[in-house]
N, C-alpha and C. Protein backbone atom coordinates (compact mmCIF):
# COMPACT_ATOMS: atom_id res chain seq x y z
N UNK A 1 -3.11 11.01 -6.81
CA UNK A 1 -2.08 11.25 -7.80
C UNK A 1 -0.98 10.21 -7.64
N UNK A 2 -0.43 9.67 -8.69
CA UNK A 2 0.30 8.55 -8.43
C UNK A 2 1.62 9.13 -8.08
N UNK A 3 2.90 8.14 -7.40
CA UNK A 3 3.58 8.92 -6.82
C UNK A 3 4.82 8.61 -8.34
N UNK A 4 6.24 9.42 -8.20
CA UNK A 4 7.13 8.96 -9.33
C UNK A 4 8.47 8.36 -8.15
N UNK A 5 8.71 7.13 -9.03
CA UNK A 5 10.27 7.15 -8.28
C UNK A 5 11.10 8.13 -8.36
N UNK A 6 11.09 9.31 -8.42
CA UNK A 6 12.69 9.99 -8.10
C UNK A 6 11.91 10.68 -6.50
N UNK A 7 10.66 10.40 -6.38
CA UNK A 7 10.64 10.65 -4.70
C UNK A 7 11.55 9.95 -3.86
N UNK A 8 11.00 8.76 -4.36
CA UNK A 8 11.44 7.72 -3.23
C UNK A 8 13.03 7.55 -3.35
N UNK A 9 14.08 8.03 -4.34
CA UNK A 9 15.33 7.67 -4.36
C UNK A 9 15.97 7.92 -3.30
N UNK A 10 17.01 7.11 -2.54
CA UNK A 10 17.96 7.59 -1.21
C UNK A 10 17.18 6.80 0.22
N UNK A 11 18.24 7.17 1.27
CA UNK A 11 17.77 6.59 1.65
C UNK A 11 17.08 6.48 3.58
N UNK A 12 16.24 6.02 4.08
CA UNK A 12 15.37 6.64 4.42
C UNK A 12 15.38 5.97 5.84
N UNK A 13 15.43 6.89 7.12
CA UNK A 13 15.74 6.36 8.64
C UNK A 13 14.69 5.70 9.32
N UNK A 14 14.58 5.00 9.88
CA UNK A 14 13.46 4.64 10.58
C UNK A 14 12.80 5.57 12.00
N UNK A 15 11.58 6.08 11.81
CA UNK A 15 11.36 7.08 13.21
C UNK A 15 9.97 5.61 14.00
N UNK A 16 9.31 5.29 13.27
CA UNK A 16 8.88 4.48 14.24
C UNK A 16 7.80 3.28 13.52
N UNK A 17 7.73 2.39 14.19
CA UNK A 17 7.00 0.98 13.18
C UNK A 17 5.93 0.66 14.23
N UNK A 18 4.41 0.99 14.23
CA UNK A 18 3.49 0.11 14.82
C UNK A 18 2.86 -0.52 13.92
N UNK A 19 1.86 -1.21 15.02
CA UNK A 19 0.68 -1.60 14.33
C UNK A 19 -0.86 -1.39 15.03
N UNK A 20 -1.46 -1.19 14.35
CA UNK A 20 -2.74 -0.84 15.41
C UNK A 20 -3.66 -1.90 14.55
N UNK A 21 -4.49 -1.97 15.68
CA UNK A 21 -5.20 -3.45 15.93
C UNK A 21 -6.85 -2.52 15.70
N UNK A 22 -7.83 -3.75 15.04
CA UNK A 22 -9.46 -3.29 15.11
C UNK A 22 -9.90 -2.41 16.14
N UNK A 23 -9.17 -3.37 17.48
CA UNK A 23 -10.16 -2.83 18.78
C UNK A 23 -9.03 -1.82 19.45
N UNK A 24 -8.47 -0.65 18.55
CA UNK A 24 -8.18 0.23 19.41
C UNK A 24 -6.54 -0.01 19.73
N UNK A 25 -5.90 -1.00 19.93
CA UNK A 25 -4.59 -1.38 21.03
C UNK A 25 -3.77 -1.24 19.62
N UNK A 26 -2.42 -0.56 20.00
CA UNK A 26 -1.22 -0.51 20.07
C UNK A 26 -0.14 -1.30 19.95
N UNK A 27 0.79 -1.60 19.02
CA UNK A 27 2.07 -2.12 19.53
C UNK A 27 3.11 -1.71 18.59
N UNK A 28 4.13 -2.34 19.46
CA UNK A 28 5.75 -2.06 18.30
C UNK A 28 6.61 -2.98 18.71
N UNK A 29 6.62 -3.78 17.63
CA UNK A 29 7.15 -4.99 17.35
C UNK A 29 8.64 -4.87 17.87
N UNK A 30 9.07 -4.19 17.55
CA UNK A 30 10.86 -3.82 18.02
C UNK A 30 10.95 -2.71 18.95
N UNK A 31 10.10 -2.19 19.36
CA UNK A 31 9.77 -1.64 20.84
C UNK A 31 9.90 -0.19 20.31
N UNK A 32 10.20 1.07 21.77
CA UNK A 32 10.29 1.92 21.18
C UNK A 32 11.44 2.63 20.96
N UNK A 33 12.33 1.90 20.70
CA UNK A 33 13.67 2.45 20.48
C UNK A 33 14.26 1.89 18.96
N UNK A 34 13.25 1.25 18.44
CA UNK A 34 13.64 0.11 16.99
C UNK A 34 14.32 1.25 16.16
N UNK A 35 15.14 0.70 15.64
CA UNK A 35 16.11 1.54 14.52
C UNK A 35 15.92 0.75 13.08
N UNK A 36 15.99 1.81 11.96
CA UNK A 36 15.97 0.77 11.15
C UNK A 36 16.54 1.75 9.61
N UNK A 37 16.79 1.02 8.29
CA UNK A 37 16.58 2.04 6.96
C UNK A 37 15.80 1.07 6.30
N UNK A 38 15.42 2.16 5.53
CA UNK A 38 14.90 1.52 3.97
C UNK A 38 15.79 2.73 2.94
N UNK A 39 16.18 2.00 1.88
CA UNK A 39 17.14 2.39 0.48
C UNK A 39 15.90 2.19 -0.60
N UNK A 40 16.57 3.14 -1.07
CA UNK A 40 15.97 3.16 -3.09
C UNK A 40 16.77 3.59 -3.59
N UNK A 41 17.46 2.59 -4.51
CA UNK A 41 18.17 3.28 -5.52
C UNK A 41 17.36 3.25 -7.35
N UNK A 42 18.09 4.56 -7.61
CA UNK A 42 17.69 4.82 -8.80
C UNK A 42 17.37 3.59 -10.16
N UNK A 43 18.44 2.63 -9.90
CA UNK A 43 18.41 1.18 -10.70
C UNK A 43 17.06 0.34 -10.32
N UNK A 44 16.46 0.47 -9.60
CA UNK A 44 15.12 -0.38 -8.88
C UNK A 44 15.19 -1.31 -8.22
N UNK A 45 16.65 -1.52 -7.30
CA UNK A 45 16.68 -2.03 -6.32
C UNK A 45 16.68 -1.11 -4.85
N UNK A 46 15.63 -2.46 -3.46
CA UNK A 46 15.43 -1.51 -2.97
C UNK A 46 16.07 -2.72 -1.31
N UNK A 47 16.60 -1.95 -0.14
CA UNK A 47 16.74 -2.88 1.14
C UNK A 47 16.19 -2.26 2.59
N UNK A 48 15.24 -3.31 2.87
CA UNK A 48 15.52 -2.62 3.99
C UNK A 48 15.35 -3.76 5.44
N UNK A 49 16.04 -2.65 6.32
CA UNK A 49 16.15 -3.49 7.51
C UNK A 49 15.92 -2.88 8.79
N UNK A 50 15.29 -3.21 10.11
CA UNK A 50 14.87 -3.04 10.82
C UNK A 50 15.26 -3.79 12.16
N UNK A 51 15.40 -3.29 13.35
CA UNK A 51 16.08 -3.86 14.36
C UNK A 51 15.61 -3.41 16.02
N UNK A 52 15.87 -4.26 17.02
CA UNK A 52 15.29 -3.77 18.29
C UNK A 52 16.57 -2.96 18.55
N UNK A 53 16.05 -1.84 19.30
CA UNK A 53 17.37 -1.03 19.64
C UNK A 53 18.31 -1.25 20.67
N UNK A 54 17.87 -2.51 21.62
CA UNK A 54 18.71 -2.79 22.70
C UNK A 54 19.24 -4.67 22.31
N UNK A 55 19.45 -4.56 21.08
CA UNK A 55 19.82 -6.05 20.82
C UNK A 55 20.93 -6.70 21.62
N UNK A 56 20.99 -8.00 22.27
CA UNK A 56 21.89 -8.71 22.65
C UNK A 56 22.93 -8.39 21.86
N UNK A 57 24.23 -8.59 22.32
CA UNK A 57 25.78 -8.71 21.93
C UNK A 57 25.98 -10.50 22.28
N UNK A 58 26.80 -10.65 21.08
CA UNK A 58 26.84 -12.38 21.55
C UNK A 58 28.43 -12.13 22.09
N UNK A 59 29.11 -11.34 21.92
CA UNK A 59 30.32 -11.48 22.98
C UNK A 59 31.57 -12.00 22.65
N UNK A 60 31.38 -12.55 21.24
CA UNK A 60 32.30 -13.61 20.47
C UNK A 60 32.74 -13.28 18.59
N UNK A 61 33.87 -13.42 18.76
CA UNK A 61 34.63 -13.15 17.12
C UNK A 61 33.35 -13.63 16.12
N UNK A 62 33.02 -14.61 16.18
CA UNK A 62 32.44 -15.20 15.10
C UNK A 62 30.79 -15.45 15.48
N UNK A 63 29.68 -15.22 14.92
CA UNK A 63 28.62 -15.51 15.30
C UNK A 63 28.08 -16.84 14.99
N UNK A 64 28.65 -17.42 14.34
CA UNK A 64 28.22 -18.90 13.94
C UNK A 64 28.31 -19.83 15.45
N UNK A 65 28.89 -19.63 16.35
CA UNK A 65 29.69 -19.94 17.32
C UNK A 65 28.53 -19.58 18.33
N UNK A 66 28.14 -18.99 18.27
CA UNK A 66 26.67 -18.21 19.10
C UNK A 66 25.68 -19.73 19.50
N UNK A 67 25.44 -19.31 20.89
CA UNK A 67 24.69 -20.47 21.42
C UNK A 67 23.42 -19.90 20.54
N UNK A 68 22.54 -21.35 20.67
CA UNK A 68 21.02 -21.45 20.12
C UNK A 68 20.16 -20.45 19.92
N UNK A 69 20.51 -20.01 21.72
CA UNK A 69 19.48 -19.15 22.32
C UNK A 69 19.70 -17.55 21.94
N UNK A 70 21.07 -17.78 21.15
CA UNK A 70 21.77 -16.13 21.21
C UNK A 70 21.13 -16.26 19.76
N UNK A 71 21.32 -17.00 18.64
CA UNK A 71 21.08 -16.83 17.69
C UNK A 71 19.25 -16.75 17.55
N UNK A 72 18.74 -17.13 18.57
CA UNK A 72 17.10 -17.36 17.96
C UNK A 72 16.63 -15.78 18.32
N UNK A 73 17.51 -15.33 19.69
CA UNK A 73 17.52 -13.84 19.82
C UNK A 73 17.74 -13.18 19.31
N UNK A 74 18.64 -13.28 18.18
CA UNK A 74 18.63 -12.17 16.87
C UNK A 74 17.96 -12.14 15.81
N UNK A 75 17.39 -13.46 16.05
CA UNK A 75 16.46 -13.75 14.97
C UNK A 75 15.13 -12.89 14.99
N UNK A 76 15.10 -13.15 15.94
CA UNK A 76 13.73 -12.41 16.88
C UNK A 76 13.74 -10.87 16.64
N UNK A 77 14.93 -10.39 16.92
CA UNK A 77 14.96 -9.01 17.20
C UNK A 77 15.74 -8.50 15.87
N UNK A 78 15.78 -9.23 14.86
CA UNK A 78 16.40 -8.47 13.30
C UNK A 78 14.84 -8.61 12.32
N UNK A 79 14.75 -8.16 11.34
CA UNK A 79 14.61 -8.06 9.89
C UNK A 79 14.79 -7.40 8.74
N UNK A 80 15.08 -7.98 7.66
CA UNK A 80 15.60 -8.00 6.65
C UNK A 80 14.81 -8.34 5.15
N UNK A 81 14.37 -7.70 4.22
CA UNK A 81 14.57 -8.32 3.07
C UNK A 81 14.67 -6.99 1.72
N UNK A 82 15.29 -7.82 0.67
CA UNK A 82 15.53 -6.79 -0.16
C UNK A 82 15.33 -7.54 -2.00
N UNK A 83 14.85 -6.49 -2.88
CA UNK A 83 15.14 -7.13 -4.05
C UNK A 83 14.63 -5.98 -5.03
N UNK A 84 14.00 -6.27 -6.02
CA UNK A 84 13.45 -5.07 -6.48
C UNK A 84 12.49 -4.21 -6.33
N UNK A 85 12.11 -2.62 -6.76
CA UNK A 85 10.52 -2.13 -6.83
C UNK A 85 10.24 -1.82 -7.55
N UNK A 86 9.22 -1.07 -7.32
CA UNK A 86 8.08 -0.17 -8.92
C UNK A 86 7.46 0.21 -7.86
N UNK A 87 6.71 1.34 -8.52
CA UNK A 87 5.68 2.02 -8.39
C UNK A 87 4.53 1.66 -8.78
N UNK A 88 3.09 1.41 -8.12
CA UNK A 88 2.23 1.17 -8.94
C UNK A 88 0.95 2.52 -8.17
N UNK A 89 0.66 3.15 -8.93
CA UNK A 89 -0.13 4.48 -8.44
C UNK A 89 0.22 5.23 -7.12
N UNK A 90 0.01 4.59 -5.92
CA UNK A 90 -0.03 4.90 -4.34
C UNK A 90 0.72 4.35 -3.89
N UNK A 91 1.10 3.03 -4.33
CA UNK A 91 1.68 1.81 -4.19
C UNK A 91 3.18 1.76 -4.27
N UNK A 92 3.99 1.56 -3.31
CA UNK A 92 5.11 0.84 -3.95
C UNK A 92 5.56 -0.41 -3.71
N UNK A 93 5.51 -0.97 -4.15
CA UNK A 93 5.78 -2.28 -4.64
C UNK A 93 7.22 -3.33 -4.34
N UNK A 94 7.56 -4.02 -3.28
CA UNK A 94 8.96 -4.58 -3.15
C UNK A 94 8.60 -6.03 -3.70
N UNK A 95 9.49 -6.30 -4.58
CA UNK A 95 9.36 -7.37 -5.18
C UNK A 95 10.80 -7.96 -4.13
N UNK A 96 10.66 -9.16 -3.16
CA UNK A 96 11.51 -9.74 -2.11
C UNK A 96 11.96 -10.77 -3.04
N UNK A 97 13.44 -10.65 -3.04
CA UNK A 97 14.37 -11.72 -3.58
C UNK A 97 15.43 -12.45 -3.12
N UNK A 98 15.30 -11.73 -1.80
CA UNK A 98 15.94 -12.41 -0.51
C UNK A 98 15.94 -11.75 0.84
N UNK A 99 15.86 -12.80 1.67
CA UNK A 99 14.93 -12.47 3.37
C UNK A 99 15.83 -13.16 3.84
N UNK A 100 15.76 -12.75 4.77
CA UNK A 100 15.81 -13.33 6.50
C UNK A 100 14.90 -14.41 7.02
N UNK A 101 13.53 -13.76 6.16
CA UNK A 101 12.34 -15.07 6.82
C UNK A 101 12.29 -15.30 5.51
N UNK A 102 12.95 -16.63 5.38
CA UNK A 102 13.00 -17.26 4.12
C UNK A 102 11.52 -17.40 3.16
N UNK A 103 10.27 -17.24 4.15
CA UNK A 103 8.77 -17.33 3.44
C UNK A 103 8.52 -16.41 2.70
N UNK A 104 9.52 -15.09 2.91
CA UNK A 104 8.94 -14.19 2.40
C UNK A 104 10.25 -14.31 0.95
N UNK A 105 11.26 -14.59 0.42
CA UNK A 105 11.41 -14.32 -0.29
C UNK A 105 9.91 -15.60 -1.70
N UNK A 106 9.96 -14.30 -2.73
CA UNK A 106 9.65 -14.87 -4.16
C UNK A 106 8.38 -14.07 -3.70
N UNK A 107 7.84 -13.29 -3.10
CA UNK A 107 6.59 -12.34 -2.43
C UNK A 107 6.46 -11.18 -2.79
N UNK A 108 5.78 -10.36 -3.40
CA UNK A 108 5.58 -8.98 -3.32
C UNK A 108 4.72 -8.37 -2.18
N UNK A 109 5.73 -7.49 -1.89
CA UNK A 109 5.19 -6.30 -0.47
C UNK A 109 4.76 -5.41 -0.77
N UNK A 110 3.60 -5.01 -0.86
CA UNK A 110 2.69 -3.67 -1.58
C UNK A 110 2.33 -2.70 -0.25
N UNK A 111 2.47 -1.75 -0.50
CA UNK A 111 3.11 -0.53 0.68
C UNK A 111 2.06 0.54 0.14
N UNK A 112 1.33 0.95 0.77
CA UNK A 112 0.10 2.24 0.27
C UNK A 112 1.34 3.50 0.52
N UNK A 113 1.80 4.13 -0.11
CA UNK A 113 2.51 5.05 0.18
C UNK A 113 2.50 6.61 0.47
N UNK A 114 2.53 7.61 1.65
CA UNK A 114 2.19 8.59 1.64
C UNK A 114 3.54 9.66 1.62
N UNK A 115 3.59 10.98 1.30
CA UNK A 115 4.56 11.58 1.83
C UNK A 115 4.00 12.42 3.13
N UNK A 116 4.42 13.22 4.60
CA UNK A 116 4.34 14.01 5.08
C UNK A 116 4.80 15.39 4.62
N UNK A 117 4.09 16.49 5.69
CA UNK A 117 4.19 17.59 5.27
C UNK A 117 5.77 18.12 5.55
N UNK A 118 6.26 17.29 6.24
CA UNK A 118 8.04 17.51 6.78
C UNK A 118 8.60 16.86 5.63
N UNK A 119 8.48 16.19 4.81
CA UNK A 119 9.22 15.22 3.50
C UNK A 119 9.54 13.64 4.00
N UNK A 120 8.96 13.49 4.90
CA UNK A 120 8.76 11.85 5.72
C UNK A 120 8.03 11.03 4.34
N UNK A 121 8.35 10.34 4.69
CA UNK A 121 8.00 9.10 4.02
C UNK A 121 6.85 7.53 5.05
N UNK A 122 5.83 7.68 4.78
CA UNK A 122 5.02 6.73 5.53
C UNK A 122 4.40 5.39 4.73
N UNK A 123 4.43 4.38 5.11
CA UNK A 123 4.74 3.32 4.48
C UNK A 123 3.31 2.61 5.24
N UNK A 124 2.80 1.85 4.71
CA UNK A 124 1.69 1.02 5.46
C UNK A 124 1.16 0.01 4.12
N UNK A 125 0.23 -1.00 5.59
CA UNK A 125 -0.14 -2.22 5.10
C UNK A 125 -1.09 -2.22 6.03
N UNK A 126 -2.32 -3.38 5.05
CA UNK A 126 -3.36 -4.13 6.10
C UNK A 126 -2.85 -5.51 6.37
N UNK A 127 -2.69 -6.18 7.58
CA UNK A 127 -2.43 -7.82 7.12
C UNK A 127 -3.64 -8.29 8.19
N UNK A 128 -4.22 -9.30 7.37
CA UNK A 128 -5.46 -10.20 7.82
C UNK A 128 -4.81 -11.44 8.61
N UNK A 129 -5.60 -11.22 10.16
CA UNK A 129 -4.34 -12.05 11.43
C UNK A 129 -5.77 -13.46 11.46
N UNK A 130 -6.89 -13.05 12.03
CA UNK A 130 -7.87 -14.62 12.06
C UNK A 130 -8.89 -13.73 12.21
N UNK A 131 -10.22 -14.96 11.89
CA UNK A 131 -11.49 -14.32 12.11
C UNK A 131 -11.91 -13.31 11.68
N UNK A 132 -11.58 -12.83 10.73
CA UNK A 132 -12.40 -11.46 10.01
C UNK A 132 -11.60 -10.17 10.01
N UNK A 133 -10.11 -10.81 11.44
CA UNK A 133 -9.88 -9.25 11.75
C UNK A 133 -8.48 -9.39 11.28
N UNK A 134 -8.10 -7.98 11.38
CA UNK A 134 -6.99 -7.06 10.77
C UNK A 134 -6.08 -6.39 11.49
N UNK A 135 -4.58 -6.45 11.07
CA UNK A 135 -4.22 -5.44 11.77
C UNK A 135 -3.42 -4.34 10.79
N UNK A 136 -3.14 -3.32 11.19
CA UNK A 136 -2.44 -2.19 10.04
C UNK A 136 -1.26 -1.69 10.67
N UNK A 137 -0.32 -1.97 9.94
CA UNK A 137 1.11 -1.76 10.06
C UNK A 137 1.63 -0.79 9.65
N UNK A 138 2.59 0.40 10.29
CA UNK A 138 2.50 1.56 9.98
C UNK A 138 4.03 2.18 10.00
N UNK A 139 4.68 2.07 9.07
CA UNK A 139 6.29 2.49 9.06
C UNK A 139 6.24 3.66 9.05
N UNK A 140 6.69 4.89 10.00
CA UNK A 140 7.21 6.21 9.09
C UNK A 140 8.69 6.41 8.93
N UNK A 141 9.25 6.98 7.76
CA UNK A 141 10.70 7.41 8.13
C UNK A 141 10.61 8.41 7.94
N UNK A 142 12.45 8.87 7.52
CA UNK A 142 12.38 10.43 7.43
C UNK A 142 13.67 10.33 6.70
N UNK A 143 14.21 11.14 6.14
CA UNK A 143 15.37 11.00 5.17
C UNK A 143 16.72 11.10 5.44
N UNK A 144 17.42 10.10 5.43
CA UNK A 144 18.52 9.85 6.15
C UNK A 144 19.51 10.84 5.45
N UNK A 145 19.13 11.90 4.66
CA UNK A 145 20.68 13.07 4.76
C UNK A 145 19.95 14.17 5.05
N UNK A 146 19.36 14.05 6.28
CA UNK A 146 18.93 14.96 7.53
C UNK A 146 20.06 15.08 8.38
């Protein structure tokens, strides 16, 4: 059954982001403390962002000012992108109109979308890494006016 946007409106906490691999193994990219939201607003713009939960502090007024190594560390341990969506059956759809990883803006992010039996929201993808194989990426949230 296809889903309608007034599900997805508001906006939505991060409880945990893996990915599981062909052969079985485990991981989480921002470990297990990653914090993060994803937003929908009613207009069809949508943001979201994701973060390691023990991020460096650079220590200083201004971050531009941030040594190399502080900035490649946040780089590392942030993401970001946001622009418009739709719905397409199961699907929702982020049309990226601006990132953090600059490759990804002008990209659509197609998200198989499920709800849980608690009113969670579960988000997933296949992405094809080399050689035939796959890995599946697995967002759940939960609704941030909990």
């Amino acid at each position: 059954m296809p889903h309608k946007p007034e599900d997805f409106i508001g906006a939505w906490k991060l409880v945990d982001w893996r990915i599981e691999y062909d052969d079985g193994g485990v991981t989480r990219p921002f470990g297990e403390r990653a914090q993060g939201y994803i937003v929908y607003s009613a207009d069809g713009t949508m943001t979201a962002s994701i973060a390691k939960g023990d991020r460096q502090k650079f220590g200083i007024a201004n971050a531009r000012n941030a040594a190399s190594a502080q900035k490649s560390a946040a780089f590392d341990s942030y993401f970001h992108y946001a622009g418009p969506w739709r719905i397409e059956g199961e699907e929702v759809v982020h049309e990226v109109a601006m990132s953090l990883n600059p490759d990804m803006t002008g990209t659509e992010q197609r998200r198989l979308a499920q709800f849980d039996s608690q009113g969670g929201l579960i988000l997933s993808a296949y992405e094809d890494i080399d050689q035939g194989r796959s890995r599946h990426h697995i967002l759940q949230w939960s609704s941030a006016a909990k």
